[in-house]
Protein backbone atom coordinates (compact mmCIF):
# COMPACT_ATOMS: atom_id res chain seq x y z
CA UNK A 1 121.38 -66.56 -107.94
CA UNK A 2 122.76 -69.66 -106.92
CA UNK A 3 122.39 -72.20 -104.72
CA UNK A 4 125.67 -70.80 -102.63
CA UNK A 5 124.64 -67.51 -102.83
CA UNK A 6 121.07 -68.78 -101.36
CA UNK A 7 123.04 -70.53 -98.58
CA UNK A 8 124.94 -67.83 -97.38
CA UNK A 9 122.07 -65.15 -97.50
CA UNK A 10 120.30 -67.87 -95.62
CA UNK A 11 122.99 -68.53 -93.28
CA UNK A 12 123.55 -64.18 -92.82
CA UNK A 13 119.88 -64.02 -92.02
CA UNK A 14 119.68 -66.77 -89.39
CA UNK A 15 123.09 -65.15 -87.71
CA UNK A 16 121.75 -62.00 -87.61
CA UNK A 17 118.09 -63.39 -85.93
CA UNK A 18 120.61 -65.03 -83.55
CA UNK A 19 122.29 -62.11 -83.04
CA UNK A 20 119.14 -60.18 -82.26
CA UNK A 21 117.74 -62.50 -79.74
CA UNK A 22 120.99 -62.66 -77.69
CA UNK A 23 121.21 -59.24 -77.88
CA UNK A 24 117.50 -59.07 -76.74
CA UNK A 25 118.52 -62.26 -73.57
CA UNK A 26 121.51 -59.64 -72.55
CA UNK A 27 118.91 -56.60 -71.86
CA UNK A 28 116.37 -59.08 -70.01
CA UNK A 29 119.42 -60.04 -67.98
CA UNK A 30 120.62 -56.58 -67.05
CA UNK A 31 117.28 -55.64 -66.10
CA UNK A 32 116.75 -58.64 -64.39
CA UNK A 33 120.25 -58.06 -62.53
CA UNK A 34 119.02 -54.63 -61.92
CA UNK A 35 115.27 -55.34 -60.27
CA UNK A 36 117.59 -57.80 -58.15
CA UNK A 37 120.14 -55.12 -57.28
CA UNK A 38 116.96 -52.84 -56.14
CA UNK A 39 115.91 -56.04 -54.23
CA UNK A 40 119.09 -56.65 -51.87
CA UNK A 41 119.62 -52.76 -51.32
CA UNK A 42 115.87 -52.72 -49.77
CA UNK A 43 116.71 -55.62 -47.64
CA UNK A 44 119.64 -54.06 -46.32
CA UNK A 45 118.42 -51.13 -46.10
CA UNK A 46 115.79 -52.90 -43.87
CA UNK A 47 117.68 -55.72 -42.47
CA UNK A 48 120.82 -53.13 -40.77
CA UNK A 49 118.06 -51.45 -38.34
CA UNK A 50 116.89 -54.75 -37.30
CA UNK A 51 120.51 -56.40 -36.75
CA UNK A 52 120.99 -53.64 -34.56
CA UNK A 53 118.06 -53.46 -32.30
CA UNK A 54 118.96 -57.75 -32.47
CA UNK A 55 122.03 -56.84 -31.26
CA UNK A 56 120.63 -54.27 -28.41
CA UNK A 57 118.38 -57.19 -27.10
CA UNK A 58 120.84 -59.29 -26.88
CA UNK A 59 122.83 -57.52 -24.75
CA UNK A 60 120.09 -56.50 -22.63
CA UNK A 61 119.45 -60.47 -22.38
CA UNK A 62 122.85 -60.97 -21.34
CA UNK A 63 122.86 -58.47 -18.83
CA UNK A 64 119.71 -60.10 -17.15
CA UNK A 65 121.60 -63.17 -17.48
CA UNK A 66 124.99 -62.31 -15.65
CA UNK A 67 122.06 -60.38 -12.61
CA UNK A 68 120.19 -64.11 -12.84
CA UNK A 69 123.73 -65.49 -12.36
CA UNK A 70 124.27 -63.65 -9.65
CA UNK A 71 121.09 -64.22 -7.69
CA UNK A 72 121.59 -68.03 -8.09
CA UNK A 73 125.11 -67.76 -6.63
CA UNK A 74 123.64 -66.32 -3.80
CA UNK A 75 120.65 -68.32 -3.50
CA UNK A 76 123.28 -71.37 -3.86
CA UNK A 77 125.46 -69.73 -0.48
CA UNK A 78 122.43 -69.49 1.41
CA UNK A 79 121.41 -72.65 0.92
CA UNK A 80 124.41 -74.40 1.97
CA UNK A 81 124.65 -72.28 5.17
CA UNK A 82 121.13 -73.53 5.74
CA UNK A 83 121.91 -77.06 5.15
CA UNK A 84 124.51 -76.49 7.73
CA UNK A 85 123.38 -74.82 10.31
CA UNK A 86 120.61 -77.83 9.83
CA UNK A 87 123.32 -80.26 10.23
CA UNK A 88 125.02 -78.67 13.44
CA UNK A 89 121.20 -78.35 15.07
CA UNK A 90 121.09 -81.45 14.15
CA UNK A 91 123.99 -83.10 15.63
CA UNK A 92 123.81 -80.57 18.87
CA UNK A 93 119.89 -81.92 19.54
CA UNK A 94 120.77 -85.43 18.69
CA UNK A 95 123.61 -86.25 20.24
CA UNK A 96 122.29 -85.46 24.06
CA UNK A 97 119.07 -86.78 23.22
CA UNK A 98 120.70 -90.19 22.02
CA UNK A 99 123.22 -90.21 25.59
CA UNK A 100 119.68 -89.51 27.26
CA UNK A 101 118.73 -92.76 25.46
CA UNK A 102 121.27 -94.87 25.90
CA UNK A 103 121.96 -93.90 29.78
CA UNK A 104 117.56 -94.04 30.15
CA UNK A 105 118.18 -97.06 28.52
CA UNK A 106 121.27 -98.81 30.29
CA UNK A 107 119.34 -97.72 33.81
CA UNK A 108 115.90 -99.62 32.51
CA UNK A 109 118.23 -102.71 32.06
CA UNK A 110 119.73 -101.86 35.17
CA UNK A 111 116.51 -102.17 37.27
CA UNK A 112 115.04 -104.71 35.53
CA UNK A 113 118.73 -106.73 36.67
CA UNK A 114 118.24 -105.31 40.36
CA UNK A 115 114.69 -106.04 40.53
CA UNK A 116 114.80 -109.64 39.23
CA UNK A 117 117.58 -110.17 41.85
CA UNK A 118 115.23 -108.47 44.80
């Protein structure tokens, strides 16, 4: 044999090893690939049931929302018709109580004039 023919037995040999372990890194990767494919149909198997209860709760929370809405709406009208009736109590008490003032007033200054002049 010669040193050629040594070579190229040499070289056949280490393309065939090559060969065999990329052949052998293909099957781990398509079992690999498959253990994963198991993987993501369980989660969406299990994740679909869940999205749609998620789904149910949320539009159970918006419902509660829009009735929450609507209470503070009506929470909001009442208190602005009590803040005005307050004001119109308000102005009806004060303003005779201030004329009472001012005319209890004017006759004090009035007396005091008419009895520094007596």
């Amino acid at each position: 044999m010669s040193i050629g023919e040594i070579s190229g037995l040499i070289a056949a040999i280490a393309f065939a090893l090559l060969s065999l372990f990329s052949a052998w890194l293909l099957v781990q990767l398509v079992k690999t690939m498959n253990i994963m494919n198991k993987f993501l149909d369980e989660i969406r198997i299990e994740t679909m049931p869940l999205m749609s209860k998620f789904q149910t709760s949320m539009d159970h929370v918006n419902t509660e929302l829009e009735r929450v809405d609507g209470i503070l709406t009506a929470v909001e009208s009442m208190s602005e018709k009590a803040n005005n009736a307050t004001k119109a109590v308000q102005e009806i008490v004060t303003s005779p109580y201030m004329k009472a003032v001012g005319i209890g007033t004017g006759a004090s200054k009035a007396w005091r004039k008419w009895k520094k002049k007596s």
